[in-house]
Protein backbone atom coordinates (compact mmCIF):
# COMPACT_ATOMS: atom_id res chain seq x y z
CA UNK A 1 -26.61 8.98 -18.76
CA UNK A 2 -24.91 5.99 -17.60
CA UNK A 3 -23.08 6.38 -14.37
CA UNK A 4 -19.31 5.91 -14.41
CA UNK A 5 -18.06 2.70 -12.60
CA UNK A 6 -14.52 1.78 -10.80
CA UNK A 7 -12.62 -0.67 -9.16
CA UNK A 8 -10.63 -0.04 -6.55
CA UNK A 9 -8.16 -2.36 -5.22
CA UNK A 10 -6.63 -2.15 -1.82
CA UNK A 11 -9.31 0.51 -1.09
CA UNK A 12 -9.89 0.24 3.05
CA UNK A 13 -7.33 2.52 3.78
CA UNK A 14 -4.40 4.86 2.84
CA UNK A 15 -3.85 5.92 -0.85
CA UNK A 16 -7.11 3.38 -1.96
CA UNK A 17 -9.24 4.66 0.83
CA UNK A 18 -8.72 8.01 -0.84
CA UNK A 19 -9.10 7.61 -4.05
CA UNK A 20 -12.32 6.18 -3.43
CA UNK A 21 -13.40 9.20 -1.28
CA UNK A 22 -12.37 11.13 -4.52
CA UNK A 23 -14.22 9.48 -7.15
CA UNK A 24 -17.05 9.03 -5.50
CA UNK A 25 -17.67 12.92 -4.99
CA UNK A 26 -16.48 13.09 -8.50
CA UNK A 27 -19.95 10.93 -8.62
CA UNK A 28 -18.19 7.66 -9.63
CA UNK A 29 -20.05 4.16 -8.63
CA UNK A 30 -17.18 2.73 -6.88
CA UNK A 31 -16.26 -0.83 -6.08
CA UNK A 32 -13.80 -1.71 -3.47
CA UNK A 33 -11.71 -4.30 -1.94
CA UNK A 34 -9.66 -5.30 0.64
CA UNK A 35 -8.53 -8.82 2.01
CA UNK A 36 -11.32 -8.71 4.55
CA UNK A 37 -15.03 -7.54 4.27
CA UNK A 38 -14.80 -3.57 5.83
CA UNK A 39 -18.27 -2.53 4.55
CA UNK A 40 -21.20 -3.26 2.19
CA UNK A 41 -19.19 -1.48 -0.68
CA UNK A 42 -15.83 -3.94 -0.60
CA UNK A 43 -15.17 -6.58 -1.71
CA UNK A 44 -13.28 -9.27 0.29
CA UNK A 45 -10.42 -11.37 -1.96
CA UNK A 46 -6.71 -12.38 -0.37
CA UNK A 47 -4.80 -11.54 -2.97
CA UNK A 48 -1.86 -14.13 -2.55
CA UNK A 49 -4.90 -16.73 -3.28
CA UNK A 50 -4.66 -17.29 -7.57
CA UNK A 51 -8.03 -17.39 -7.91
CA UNK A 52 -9.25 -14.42 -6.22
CA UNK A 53 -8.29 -11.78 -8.93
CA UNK A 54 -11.08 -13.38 -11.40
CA UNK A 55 -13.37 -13.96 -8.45
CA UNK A 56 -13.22 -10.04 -7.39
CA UNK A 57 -13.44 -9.26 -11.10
CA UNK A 58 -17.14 -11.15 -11.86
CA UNK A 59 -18.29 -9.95 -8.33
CA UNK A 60 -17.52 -6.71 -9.04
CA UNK A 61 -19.19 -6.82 -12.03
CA UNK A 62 -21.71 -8.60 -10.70
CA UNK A 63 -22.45 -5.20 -8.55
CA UNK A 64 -22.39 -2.94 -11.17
CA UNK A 65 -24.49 -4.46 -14.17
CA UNK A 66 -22.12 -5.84 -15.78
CA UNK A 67 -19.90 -2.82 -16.47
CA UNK A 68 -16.51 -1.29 -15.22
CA UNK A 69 -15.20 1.60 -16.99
CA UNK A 70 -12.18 1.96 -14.88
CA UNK A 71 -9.64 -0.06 -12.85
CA UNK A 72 -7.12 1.05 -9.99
CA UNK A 73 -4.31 -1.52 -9.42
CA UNK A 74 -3.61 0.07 -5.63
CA UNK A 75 -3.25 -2.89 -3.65
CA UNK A 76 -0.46 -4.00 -2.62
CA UNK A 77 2.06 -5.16 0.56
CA UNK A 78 5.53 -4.09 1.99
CA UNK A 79 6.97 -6.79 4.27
CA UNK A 80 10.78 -6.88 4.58
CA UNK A 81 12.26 -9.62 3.44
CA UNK A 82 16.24 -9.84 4.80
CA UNK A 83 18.83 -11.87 2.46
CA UNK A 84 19.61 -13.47 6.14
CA UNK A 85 16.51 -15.95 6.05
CA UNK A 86 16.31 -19.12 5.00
CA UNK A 87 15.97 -19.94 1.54
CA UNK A 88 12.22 -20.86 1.61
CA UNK A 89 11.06 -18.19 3.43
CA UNK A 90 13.23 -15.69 1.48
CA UNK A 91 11.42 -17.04 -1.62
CA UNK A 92 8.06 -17.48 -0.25
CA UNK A 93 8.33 -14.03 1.12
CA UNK A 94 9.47 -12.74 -2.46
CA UNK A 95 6.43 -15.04 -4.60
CA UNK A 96 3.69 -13.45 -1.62
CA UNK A 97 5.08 -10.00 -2.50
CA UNK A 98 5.02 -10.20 -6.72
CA UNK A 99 1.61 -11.99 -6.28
CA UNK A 100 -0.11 -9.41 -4.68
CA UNK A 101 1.71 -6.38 -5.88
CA UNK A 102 2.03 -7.69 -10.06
CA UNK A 103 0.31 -10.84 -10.88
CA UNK A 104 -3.06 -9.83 -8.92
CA UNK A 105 -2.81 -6.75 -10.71
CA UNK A 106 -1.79 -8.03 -14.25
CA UNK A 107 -4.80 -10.69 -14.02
CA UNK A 108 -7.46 -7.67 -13.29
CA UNK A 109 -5.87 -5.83 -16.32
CA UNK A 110 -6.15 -8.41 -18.03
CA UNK A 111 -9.31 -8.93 -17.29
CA UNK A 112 -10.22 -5.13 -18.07
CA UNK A 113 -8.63 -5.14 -21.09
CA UNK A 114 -10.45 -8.18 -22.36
CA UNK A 115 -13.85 -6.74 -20.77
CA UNK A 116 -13.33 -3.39 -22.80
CA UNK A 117 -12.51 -4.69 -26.08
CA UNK A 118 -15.14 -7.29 -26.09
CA UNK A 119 -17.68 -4.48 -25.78
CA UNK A 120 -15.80 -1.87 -27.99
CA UNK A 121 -15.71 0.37 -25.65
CA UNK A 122 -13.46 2.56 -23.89
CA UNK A 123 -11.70 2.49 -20.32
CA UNK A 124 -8.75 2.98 -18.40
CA UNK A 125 -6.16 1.59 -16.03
CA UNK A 126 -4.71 3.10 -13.06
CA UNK A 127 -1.53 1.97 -12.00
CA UNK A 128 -0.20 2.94 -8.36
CA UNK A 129 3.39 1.63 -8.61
CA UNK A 130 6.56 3.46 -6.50
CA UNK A 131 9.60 5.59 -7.15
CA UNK A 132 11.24 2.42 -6.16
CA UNK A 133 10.26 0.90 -9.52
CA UNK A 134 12.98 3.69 -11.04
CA UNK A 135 15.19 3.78 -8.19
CA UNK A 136 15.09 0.45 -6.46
CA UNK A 137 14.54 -0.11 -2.56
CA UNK A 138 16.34 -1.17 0.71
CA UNK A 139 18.34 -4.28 0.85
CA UNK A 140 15.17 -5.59 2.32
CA UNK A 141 12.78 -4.80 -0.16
CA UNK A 142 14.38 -6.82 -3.38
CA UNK A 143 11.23 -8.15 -4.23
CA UNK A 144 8.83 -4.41 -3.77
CA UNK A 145 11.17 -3.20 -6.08
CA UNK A 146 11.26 -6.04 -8.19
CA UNK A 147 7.00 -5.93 -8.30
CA UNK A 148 6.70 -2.06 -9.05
CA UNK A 149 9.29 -1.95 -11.89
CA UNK A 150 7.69 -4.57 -13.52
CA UNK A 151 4.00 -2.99 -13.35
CA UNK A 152 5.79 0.17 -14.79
CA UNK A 153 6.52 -2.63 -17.79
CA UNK A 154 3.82 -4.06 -17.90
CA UNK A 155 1.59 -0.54 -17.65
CA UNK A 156 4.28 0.81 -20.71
CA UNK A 157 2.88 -2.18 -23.03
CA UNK A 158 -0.62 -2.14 -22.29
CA UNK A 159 -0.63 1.67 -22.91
CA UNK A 160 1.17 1.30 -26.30
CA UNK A 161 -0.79 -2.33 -27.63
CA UNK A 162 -4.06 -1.10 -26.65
CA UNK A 163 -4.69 2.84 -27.01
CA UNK A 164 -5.79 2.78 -30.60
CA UNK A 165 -9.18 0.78 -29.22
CA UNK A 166 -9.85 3.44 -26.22
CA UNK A 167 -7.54 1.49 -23.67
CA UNK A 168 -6.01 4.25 -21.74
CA UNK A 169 -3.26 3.18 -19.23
CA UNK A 170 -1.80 5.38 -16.19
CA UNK A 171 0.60 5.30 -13.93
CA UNK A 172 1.32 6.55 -10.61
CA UNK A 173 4.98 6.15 -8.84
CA UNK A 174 4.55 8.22 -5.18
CA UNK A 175 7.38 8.14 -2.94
CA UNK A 176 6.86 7.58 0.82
CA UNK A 177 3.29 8.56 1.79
CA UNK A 178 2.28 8.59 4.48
CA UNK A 179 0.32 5.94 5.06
CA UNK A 180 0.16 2.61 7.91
CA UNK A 181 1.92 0.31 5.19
CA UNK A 182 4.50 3.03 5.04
CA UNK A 183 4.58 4.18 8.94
CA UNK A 184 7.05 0.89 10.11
CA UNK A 185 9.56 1.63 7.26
CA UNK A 186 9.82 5.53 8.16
CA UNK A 187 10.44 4.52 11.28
CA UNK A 188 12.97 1.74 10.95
CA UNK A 189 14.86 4.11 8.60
CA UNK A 190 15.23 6.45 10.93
CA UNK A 191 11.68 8.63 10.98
CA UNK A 192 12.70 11.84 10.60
CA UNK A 193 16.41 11.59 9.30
CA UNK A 194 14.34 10.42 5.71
CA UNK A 195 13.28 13.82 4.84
CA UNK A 196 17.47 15.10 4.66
CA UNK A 197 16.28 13.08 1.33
CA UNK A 198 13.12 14.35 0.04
CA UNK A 199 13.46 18.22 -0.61
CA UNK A 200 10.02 18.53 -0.25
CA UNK A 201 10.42 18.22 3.41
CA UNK A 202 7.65 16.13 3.91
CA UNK A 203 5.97 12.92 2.97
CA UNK A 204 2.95 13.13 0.37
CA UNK A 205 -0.58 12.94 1.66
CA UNK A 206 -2.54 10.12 0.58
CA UNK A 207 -4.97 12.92 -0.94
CA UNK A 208 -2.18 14.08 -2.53
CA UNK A 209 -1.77 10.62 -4.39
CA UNK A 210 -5.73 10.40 -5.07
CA UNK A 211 -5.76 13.70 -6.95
CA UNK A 212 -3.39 12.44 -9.34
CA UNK A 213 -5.14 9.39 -9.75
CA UNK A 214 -8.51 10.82 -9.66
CA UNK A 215 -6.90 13.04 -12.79
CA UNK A 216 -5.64 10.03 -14.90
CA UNK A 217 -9.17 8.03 -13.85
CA UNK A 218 -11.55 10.68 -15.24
CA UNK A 219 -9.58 13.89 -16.72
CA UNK A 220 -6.15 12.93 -18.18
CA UNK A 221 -6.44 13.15 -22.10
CA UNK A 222 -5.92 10.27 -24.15
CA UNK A 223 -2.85 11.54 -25.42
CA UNK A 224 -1.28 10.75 -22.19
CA UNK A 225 -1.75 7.48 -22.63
CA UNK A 226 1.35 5.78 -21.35
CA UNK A 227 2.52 8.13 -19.10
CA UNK A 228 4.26 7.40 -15.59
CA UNK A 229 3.51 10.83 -13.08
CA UNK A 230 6.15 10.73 -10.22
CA UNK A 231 4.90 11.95 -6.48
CA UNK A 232 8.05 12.25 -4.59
CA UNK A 233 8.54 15.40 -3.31
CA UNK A 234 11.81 15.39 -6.17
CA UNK A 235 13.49 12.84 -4.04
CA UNK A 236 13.77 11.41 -7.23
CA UNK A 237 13.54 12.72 -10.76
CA UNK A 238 13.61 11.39 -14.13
């Protein structure tokens, strides 16, 4: 039986690192990535370069025989980015930001899609977007917000153009996690005062994150193709 094989962007640490801890007990082949080598199993790309979506594609293909039966868009950054700068850092702030949180993303699903279908075969996208795709972000965050609602698009069409040729598409939208790309925000918004917000009373886990995406990577039926699972700890519902 051929073993199951996944890419994992943005997999050194947080929700990635987990998810990869989860598939690979699940006895998934996994391929990671970060910006900078971490370990034999990663894959080092800078997202914010254009060509380094294709790049980690072929190497990671490369690595497992020439077949990937399921990718995890995780990567991704959250730098503030105040109206009060100048115009060309505001905008070089906000292209940095939609590079490596949608366009890296949309070139590797692209890439997926046109791996799968080439080999009529099956496989399946994971999506790790944000509540803040649904309910937008601080006045510093325009341009996270602006990324993760249009992966929520862009997940929406590839599940509906594609499913009827074993494309399955998933998508993830967790709150705050907690998580060191999350840990500066808590705190500049006040830590603790956050959770008056989150009825939950706490922050998700990044385990909590990879058990949902461990579902939609291995478990989720087809049928559910499409389908956006919220992690928020009901600070916000649909």
């Amino acid at each position: 039986m051929t073993q199951t094989t996944a890419l994992i962007t943005g997999s050194s640490r947080g929700i990635g690192a987990a998810i990869a801890r989860s598939l690979r007990a699940r006895g998934v082949m996994v391929i990671g990535h970060a910006t900078r080598a971490v370990d034999a199993d990663t894959i080092p790309a800078d997202l914010v370069d254009p060509t380094a979506p294709s790049a980690l594609w072929d190497q990671a293909l490369e690595r497992t025989g020439g077949r990937i039966d399921i990718l995890v868009n995780n990567a991704g950054v959250f730098q503030a980015n105040p109206i009060s700068l100048s115009d060309i850092e505001w905008l070089d702030n906000w292209e940095d930001s939609l590079r490596i949180n949608l366009t890296a993303a949309a070139e590797l699903s692209r890439l997926a899609v046109k791996h799968w279908l080439a080999d009529k075969r099956a496989g399946r996208i994971v999506h790790v977007a944000s509540r803040a795709a649904y309910r937008g972000d601080s006045p510093d965050h325009w341009h996270y917000a602006a990324a993760k609602g249009g992966m929520i698009a862009m997940h929406k069409t590839i599940a509906r153009q594609y499913a009827n040729q074993g494309v399955m598409s998933y998508a993830i939208c967790p709150g705050f996690t907690d998580t060191a790309m999350a840990g500066d925000y808590l705190a500049s918004r006040g830590g603790p005062g956050l959770l008056a917000d989150i009825p939950l009373g706490r922050v998700a886990t990044p385990e909590e994150i990879a058990a949902i995406a461990t579902f939609c990577a291995l478990d989720a039926p087809d049928s559910m193709t499409g389908a956006v699972l919220d992690a928020n700890g009901a600070s916000f519902v649909r």
